[in-house]
PDBML (XML) file of the C-alpha atoms, coordinates in Angstrom:
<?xml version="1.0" encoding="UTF-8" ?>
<PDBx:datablock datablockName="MODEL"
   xmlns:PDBx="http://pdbml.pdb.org/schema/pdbx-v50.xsd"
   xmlns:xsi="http://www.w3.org/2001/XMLSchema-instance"
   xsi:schemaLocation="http://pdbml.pdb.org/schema/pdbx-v50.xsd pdbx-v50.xsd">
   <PDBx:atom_siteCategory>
      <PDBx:atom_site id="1">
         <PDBx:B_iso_or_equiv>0.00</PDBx:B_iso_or_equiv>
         <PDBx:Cartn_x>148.139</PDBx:Cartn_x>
         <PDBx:Cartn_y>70.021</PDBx:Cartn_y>
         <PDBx:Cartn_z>42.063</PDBx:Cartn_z>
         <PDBx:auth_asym_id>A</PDBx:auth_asym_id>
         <PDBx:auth_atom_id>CA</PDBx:auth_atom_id>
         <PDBx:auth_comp_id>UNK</PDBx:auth_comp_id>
         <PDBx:auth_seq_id>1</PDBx:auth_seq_id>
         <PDBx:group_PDB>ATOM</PDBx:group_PDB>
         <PDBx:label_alt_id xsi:nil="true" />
         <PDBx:label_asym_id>A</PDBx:label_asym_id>
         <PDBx:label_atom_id>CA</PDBx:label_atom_id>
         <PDBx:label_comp_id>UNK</PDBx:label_comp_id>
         <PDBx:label_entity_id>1</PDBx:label_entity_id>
         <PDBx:label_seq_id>1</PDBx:label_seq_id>
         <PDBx:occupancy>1.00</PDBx:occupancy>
         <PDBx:pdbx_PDB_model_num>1</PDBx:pdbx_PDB_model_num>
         <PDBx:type_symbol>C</PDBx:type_symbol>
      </PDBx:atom_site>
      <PDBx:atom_site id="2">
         <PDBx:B_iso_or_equiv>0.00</PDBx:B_iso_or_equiv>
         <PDBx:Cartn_x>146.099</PDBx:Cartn_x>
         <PDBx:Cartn_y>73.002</PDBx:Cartn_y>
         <PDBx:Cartn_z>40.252</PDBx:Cartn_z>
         <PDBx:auth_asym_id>A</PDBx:auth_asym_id>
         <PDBx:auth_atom_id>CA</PDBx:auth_atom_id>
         <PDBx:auth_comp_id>UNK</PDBx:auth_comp_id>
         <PDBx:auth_seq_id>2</PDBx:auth_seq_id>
         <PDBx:group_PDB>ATOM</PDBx:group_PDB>
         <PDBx:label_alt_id xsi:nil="true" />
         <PDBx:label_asym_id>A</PDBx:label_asym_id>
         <PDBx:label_atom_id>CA</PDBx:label_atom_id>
         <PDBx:label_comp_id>UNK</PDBx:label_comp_id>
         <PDBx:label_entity_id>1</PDBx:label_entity_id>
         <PDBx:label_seq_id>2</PDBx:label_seq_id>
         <PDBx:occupancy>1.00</PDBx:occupancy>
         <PDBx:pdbx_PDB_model_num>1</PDBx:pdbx_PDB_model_num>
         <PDBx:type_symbol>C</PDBx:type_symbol>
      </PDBx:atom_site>
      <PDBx:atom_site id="3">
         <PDBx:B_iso_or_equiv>0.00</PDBx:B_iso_or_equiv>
         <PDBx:Cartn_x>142.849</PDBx:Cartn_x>
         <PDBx:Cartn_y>70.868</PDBx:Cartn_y>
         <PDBx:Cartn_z>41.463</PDBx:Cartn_z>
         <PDBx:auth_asym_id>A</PDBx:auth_asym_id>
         <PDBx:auth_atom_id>CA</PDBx:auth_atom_id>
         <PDBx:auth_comp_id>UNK</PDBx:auth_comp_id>
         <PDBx:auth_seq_id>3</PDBx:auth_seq_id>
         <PDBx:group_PDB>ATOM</PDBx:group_PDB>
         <PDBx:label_alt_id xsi:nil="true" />
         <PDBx:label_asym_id>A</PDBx:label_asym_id>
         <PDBx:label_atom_id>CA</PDBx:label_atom_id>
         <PDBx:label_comp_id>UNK</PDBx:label_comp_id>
         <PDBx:label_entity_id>1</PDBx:label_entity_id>
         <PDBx:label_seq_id>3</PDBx:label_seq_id>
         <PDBx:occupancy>1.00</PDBx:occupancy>
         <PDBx:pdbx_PDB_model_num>1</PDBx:pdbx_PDB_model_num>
         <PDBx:type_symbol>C</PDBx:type_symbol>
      </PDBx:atom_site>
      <PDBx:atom_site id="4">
         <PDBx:B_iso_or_equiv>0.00</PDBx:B_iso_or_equiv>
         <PDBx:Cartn_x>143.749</PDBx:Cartn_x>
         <PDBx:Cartn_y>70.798</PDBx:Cartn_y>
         <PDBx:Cartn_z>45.025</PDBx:Cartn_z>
         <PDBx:auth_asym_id>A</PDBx:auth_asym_id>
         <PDBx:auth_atom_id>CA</PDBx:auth_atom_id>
         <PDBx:auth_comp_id>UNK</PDBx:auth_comp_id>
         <PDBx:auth_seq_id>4</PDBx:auth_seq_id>
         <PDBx:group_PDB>ATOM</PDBx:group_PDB>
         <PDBx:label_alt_id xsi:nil="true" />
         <PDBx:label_asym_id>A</PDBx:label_asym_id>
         <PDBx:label_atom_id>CA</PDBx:label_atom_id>
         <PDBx:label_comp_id>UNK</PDBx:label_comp_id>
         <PDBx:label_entity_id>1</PDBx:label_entity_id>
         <PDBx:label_seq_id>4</PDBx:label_seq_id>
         <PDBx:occupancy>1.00</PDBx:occupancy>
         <PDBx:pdbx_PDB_model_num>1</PDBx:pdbx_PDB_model_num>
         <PDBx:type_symbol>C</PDBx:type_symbol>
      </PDBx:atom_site>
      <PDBx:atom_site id="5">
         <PDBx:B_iso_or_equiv>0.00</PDBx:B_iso_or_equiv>
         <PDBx:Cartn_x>144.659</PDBx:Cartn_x>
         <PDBx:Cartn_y>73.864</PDBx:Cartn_y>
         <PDBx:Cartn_z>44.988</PDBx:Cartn_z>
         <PDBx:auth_asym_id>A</PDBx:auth_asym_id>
         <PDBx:auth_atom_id>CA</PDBx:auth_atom_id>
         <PDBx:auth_comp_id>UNK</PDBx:auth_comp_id>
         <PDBx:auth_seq_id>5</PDBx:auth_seq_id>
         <PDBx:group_PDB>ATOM</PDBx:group_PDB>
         <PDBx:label_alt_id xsi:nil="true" />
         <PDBx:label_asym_id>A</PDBx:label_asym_id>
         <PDBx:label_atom_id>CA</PDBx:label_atom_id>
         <PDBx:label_comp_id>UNK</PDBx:label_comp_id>
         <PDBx:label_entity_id>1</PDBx:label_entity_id>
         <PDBx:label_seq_id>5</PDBx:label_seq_id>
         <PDBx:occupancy>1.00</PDBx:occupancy>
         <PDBx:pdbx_PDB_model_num>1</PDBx:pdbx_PDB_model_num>
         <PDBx:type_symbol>C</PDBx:type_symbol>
      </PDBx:atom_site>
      <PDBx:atom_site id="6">
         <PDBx:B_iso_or_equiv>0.00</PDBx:B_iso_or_equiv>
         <PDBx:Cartn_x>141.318</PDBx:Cartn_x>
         <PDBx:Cartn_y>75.550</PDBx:Cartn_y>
         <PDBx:Cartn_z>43.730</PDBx:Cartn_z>
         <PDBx:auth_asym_id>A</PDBx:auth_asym_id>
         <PDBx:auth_atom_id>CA</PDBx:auth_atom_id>
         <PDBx:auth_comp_id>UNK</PDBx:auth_comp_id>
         <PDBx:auth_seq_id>6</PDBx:auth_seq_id>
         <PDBx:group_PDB>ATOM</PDBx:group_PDB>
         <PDBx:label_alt_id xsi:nil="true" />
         <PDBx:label_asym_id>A</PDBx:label_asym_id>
         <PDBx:label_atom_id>CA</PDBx:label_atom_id>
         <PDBx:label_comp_id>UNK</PDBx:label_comp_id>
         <PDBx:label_entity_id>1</PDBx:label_entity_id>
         <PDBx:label_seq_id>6</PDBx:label_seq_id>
         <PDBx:occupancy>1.00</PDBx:occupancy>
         <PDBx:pdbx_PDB_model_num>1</PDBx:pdbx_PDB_model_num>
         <PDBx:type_symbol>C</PDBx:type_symbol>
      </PDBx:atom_site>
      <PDBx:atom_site id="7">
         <PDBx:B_iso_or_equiv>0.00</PDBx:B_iso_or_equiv>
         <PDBx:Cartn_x>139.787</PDBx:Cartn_x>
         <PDBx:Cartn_y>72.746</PDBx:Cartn_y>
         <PDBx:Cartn_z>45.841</PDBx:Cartn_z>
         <PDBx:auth_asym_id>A</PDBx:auth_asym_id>
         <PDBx:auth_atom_id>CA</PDBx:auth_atom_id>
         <PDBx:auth_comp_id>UNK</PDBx:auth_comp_id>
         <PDBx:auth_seq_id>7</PDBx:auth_seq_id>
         <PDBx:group_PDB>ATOM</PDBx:group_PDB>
         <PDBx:label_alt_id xsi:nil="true" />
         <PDBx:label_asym_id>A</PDBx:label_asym_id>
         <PDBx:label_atom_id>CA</PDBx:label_atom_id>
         <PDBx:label_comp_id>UNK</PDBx:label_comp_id>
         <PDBx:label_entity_id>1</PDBx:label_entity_id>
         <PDBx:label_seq_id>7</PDBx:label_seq_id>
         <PDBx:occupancy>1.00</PDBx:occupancy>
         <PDBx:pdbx_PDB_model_num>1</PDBx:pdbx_PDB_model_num>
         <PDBx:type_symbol>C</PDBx:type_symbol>
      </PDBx:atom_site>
      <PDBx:atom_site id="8">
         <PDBx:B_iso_or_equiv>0.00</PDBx:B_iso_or_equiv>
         <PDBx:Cartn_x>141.393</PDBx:Cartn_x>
         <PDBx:Cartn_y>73.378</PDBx:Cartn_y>
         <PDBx:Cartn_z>49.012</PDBx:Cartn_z>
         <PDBx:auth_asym_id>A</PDBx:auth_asym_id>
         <PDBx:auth_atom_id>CA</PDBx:auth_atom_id>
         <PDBx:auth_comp_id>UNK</PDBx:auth_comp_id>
         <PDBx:auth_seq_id>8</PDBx:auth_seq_id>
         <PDBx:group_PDB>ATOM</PDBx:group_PDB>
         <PDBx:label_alt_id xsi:nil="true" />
         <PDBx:label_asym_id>A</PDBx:label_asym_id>
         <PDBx:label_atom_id>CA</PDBx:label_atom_id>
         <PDBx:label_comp_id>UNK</PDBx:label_comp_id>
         <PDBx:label_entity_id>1</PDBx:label_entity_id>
         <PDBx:label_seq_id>8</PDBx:label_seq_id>
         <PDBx:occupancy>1.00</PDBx:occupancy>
         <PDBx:pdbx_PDB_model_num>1</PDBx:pdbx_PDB_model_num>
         <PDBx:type_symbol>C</PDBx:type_symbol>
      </PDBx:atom_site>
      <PDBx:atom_site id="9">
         <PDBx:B_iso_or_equiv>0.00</PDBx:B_iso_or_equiv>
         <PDBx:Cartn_x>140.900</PDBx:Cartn_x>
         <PDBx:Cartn_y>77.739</PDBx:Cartn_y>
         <PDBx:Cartn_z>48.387</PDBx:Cartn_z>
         <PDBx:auth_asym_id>A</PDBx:auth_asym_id>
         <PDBx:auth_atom_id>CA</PDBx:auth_atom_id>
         <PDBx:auth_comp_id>UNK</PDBx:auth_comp_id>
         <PDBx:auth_seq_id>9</PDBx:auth_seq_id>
         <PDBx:group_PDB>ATOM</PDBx:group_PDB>
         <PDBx:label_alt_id xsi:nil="true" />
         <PDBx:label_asym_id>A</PDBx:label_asym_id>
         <PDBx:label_atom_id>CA</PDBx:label_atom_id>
         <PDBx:label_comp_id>UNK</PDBx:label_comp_id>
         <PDBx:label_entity_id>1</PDBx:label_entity_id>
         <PDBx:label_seq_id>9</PDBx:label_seq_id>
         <PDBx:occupancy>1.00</PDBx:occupancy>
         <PDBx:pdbx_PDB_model_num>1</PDBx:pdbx_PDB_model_num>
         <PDBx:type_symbol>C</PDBx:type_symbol>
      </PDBx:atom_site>
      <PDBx:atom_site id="10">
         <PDBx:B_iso_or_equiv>0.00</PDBx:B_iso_or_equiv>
         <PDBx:Cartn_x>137.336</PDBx:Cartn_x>
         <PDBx:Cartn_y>76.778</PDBx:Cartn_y>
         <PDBx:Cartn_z>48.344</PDBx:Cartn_z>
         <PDBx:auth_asym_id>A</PDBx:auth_asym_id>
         <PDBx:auth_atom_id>CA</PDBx:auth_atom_id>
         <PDBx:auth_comp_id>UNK</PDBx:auth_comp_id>
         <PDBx:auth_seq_id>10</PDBx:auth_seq_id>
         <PDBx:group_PDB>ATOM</PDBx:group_PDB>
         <PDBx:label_alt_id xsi:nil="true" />
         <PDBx:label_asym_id>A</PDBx:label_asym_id>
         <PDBx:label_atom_id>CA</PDBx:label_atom_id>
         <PDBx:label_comp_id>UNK</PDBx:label_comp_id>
         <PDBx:label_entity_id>1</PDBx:label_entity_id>
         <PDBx:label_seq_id>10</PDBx:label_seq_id>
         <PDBx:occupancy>1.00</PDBx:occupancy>
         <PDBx:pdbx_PDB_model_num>1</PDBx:pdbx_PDB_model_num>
         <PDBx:type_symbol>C</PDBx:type_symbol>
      </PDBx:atom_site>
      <PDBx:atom_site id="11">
         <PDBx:B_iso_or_equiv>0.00</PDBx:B_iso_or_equiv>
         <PDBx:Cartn_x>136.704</PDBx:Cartn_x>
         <PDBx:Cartn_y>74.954</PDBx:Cartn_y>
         <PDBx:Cartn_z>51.141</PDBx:Cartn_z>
         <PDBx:auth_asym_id>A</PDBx:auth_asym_id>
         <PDBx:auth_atom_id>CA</PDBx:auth_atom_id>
         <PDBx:auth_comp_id>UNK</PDBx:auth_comp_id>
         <PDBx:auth_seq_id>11</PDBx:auth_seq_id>
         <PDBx:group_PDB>ATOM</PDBx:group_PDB>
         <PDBx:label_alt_id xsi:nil="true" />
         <PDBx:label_asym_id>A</PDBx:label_asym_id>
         <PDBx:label_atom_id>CA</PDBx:label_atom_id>
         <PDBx:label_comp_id>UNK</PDBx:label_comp_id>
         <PDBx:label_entity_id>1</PDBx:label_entity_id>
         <PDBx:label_seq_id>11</PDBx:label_seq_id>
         <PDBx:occupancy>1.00</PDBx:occupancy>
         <PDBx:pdbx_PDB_model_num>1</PDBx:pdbx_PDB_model_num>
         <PDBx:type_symbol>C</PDBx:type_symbol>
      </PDBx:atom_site>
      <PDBx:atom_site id="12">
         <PDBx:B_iso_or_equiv>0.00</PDBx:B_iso_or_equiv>
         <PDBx:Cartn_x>138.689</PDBx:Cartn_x>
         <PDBx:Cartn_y>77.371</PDBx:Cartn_y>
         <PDBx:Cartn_z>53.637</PDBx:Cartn_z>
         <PDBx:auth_asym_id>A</PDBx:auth_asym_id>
         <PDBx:auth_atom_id>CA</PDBx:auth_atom_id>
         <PDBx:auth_comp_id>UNK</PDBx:auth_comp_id>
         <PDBx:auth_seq_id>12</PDBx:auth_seq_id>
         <PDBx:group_PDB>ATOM</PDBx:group_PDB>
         <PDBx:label_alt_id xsi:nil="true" />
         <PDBx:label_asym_id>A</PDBx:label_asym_id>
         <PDBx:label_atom_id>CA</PDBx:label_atom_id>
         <PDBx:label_comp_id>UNK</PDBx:label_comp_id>
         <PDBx:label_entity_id>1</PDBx:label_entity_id>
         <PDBx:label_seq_id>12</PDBx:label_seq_id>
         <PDBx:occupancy>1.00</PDBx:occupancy>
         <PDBx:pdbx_PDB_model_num>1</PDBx:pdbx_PDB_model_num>
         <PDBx:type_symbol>C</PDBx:type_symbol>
      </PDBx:atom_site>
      <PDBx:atom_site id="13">
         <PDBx:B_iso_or_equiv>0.00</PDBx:B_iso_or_equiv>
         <PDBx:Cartn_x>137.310</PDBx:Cartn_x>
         <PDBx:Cartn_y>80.314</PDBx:Cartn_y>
         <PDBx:Cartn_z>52.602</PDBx:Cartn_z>
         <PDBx:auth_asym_id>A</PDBx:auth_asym_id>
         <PDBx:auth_atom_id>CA</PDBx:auth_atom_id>
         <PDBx:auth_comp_id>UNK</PDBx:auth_comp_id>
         <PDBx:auth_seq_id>13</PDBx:auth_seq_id>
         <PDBx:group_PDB>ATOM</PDBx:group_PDB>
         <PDBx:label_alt_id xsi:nil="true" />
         <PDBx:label_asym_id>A</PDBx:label_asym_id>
         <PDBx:label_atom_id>CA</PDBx:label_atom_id>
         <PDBx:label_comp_id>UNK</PDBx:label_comp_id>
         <PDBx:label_entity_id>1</PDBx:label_entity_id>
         <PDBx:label_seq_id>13</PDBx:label_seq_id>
         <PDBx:occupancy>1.00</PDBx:occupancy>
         <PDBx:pdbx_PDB_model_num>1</PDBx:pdbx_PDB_model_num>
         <PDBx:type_symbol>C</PDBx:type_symbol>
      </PDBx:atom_site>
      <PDBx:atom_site id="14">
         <PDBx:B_iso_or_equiv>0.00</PDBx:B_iso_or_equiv>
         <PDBx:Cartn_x>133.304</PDBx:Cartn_x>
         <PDBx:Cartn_y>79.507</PDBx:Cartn_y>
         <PDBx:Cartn_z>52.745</PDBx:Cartn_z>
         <PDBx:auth_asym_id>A</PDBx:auth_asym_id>
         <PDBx:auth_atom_id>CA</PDBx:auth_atom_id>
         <PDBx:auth_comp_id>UNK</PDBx:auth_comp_id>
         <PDBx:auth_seq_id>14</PDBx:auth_seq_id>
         <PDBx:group_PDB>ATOM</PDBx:group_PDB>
         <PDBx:label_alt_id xsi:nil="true" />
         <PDBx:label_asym_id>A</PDBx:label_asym_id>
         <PDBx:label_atom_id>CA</PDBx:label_atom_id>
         <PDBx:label_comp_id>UNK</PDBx:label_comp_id>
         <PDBx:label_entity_id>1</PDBx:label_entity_id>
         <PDBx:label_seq_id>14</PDBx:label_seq_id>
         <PDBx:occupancy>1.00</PDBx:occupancy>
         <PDBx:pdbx_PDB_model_num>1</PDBx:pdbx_PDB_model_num>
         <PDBx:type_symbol>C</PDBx:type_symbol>
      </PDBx:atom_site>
      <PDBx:atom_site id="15">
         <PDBx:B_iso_or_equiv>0.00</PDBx:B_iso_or_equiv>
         <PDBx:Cartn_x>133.806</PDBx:Cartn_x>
         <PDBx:Cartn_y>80.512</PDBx:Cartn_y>
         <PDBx:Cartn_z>56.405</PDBx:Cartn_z>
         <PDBx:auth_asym_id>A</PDBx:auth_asym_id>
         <PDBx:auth_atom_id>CA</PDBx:auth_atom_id>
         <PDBx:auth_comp_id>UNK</PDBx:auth_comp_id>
         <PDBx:auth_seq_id>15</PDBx:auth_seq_id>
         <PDBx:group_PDB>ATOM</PDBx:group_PDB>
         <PDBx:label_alt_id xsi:nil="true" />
         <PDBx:label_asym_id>A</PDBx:label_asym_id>
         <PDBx:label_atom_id>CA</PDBx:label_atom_id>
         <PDBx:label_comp_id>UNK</PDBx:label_comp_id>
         <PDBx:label_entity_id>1</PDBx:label_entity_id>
         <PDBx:label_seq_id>15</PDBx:label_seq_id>
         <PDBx:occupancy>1.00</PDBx:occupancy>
         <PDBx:pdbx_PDB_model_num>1</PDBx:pdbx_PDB_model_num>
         <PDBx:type_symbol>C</PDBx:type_symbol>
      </PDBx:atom_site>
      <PDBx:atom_site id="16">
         <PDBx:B_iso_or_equiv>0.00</PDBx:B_iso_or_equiv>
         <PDBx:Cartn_x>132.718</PDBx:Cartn_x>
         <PDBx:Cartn_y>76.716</PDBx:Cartn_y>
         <PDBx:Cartn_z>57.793</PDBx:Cartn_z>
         <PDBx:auth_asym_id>A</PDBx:auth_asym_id>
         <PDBx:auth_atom_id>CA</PDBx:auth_atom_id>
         <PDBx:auth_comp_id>UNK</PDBx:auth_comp_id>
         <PDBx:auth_seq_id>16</PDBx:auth_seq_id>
         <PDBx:group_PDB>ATOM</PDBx:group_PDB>
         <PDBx:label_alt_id xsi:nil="true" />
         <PDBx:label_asym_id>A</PDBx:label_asym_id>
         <PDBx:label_atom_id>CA</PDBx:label_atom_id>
         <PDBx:label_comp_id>UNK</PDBx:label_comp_id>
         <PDBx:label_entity_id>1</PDBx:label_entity_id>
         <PDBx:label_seq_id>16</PDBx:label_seq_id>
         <PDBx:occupancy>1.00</PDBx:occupancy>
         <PDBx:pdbx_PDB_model_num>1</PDBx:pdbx_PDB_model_num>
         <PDBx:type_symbol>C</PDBx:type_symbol>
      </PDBx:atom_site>
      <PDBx:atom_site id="17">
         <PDBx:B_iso_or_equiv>0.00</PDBx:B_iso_or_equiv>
         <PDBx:Cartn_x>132.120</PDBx:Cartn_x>
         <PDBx:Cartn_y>76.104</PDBx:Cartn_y>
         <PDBx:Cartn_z>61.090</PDBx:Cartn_z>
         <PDBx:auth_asym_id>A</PDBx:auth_asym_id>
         <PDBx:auth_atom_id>CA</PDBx:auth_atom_id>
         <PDBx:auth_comp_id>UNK</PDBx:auth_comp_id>
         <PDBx:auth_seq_id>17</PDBx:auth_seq_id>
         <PDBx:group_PDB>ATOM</PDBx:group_PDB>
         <PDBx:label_alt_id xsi:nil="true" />
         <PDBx:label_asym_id>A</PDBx:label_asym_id>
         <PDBx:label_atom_id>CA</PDBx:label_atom_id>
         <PDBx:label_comp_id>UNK</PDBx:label_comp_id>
         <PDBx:label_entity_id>1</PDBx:label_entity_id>
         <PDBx:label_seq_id>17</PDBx:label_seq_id>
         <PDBx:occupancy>1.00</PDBx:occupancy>
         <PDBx:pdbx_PDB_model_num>1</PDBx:pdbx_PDB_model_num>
         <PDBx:type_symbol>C</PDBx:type_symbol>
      </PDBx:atom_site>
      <PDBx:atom_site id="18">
         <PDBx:B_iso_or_equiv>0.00</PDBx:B_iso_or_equiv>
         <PDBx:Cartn_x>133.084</PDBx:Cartn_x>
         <PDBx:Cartn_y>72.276</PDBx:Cartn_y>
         <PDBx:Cartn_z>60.862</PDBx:Cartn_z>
         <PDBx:auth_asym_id>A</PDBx:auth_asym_id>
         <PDBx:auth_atom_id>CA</PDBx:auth_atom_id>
         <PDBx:auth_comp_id>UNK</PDBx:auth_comp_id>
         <PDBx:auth_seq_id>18</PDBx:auth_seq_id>
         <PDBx:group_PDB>ATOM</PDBx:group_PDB>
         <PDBx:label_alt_id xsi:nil="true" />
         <PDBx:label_asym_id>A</PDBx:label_asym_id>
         <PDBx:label_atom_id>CA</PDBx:label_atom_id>
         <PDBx:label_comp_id>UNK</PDBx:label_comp_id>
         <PDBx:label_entity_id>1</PDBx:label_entity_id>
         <PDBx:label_seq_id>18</PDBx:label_seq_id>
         <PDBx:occupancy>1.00</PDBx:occupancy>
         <PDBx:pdbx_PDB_model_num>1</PDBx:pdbx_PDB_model_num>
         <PDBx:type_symbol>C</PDBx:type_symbol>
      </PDBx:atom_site>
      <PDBx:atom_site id="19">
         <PDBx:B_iso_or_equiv>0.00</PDBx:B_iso_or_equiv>
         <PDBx:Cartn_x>136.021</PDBx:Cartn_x>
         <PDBx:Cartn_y>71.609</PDBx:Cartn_y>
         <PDBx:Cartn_z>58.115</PDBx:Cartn_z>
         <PDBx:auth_asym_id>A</PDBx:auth_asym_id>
         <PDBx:auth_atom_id>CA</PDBx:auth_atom_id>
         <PDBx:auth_comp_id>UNK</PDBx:auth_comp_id>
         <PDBx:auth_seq_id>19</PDBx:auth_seq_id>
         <PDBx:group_PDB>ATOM</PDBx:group_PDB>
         <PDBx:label_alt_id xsi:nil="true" />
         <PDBx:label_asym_id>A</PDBx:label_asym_id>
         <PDBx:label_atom_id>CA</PDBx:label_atom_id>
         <PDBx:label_comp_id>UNK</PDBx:label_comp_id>
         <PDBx:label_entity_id>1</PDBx:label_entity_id>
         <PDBx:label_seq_id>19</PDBx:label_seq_id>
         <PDBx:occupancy>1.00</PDBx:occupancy>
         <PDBx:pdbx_PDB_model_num>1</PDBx:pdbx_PDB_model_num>
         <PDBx:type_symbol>C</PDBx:type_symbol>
      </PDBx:atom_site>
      <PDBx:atom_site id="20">
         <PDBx:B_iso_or_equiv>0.00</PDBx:B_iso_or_equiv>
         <PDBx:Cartn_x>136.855</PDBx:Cartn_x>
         <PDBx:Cartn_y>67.866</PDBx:Cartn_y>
         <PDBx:Cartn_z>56.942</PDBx:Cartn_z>
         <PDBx:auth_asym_id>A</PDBx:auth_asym_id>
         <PDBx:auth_atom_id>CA</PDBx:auth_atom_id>
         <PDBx:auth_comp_id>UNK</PDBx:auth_comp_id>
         <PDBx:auth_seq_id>20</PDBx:auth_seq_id>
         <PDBx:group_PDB>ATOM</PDBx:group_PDB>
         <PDBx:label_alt_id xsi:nil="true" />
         <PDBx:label_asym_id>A</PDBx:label_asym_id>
         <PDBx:label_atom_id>CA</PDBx:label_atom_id>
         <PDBx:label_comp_id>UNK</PDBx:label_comp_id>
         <PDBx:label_entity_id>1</PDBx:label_entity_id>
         <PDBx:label_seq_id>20</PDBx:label_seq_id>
         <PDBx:occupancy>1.00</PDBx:occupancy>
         <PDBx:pdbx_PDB_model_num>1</PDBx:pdbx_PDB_model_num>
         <PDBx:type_symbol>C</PDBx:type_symbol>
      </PDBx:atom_site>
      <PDBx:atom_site id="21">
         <PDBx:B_iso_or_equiv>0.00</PDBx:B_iso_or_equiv>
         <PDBx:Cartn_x>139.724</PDBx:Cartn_x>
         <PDBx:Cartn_y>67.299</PDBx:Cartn_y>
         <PDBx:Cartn_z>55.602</PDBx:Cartn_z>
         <PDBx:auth_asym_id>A</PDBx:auth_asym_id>
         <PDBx:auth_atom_id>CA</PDBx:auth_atom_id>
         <PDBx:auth_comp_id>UNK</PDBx:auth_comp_id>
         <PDBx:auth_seq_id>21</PDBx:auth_seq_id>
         <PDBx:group_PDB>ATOM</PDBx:group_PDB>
         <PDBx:label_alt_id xsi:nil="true" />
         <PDBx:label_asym_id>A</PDBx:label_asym_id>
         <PDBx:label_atom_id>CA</PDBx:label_atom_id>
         <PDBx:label_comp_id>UNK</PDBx:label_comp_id>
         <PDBx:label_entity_id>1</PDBx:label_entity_id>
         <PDBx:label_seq_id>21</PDBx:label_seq_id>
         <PDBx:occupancy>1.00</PDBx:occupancy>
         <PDBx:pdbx_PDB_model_num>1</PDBx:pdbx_PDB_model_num>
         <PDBx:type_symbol>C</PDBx:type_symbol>
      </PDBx:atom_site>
      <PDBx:atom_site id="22">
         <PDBx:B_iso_or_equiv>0.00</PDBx:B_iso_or_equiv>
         <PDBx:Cartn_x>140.463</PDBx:Cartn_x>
         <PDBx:Cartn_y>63.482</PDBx:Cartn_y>
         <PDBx:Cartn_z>54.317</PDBx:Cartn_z>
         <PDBx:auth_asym_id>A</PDBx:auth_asym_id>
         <PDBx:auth_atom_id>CA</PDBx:auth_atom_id>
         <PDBx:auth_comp_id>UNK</PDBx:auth_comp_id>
         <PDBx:auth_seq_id>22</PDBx:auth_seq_id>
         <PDBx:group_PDB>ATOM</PDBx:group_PDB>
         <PDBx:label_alt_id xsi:nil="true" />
         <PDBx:label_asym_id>A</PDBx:label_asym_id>
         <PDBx:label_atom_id>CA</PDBx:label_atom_id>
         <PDBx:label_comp_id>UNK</PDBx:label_comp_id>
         <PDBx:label_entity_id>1</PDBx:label_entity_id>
         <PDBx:label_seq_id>22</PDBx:label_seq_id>
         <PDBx:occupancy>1.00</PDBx:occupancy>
         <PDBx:pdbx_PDB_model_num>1</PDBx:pdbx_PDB_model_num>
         <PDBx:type_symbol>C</PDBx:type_symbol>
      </PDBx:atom_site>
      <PDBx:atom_site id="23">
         <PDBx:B_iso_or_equiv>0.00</PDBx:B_iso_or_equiv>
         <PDBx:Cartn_x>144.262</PDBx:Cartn_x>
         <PDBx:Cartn_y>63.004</PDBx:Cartn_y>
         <PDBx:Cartn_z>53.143</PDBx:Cartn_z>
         <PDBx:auth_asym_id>A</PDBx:auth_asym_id>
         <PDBx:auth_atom_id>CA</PDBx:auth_atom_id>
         <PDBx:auth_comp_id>UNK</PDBx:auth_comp_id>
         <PDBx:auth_seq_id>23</PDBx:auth_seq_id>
         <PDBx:group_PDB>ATOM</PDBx:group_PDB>
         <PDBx:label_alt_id xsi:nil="true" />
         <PDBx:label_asym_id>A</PDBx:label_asym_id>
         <PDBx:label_atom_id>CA</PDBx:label_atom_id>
         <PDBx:label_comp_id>UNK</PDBx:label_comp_id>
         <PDBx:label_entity_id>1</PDBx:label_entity_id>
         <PDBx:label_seq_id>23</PDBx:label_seq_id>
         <PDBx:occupancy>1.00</PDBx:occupancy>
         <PDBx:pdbx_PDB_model_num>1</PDBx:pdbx_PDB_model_num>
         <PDBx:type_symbol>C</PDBx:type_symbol>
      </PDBx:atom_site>
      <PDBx:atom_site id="24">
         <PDBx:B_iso_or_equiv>0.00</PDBx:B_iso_or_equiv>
         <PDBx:Cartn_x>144.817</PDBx:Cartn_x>
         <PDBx:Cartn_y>65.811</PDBx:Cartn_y>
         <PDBx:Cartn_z>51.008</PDBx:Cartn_z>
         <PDBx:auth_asym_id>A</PDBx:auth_asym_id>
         <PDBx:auth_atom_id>CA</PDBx:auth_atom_id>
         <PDBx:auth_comp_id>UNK</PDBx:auth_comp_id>
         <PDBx:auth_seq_id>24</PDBx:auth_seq_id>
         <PDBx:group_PDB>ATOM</PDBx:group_PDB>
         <PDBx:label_alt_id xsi:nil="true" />
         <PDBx:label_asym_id>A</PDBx:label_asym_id>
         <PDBx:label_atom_id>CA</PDBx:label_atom_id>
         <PDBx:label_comp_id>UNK</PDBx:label_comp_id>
         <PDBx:label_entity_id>1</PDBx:label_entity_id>
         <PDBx:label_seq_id>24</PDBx:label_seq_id>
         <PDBx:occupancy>1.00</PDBx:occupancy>
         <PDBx:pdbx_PDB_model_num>1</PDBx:pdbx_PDB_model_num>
         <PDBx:type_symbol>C</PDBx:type_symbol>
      </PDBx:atom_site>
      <PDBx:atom_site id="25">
         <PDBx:B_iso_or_equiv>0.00</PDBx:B_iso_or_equiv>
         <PDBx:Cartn_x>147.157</PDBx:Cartn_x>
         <PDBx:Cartn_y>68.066</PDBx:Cartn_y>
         <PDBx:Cartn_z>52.458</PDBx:Cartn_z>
         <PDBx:auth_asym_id>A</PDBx:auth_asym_id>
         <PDBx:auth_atom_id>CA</PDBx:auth_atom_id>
         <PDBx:auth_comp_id>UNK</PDBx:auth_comp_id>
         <PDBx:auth_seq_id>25</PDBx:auth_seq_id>
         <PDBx:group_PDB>ATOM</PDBx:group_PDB>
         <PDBx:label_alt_id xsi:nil="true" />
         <PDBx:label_asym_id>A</PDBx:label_asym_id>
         <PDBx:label_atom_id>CA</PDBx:label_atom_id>
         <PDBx:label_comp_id>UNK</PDBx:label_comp_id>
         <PDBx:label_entity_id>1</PDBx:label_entity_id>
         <PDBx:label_seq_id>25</PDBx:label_seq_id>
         <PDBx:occupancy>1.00</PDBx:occupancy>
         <PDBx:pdbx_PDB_model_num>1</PDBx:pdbx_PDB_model_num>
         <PDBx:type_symbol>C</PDBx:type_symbol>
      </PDBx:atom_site>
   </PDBx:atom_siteCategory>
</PDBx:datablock>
């Protein structure tokens, strides 16, 4: 849970235009 946590705060907040997201939410 920790890792998808740092994970998921990195990939939202690089300011993407295109985000993919593959099961883990």
């Amino acid at each position: 849970g920790m890792y998808m946590r740092l994970a998921f705060s990195v990939a939202i907040n690089v300011n993407a235009d295109i985000l993919l997201i593959d099961e883990i939410l």
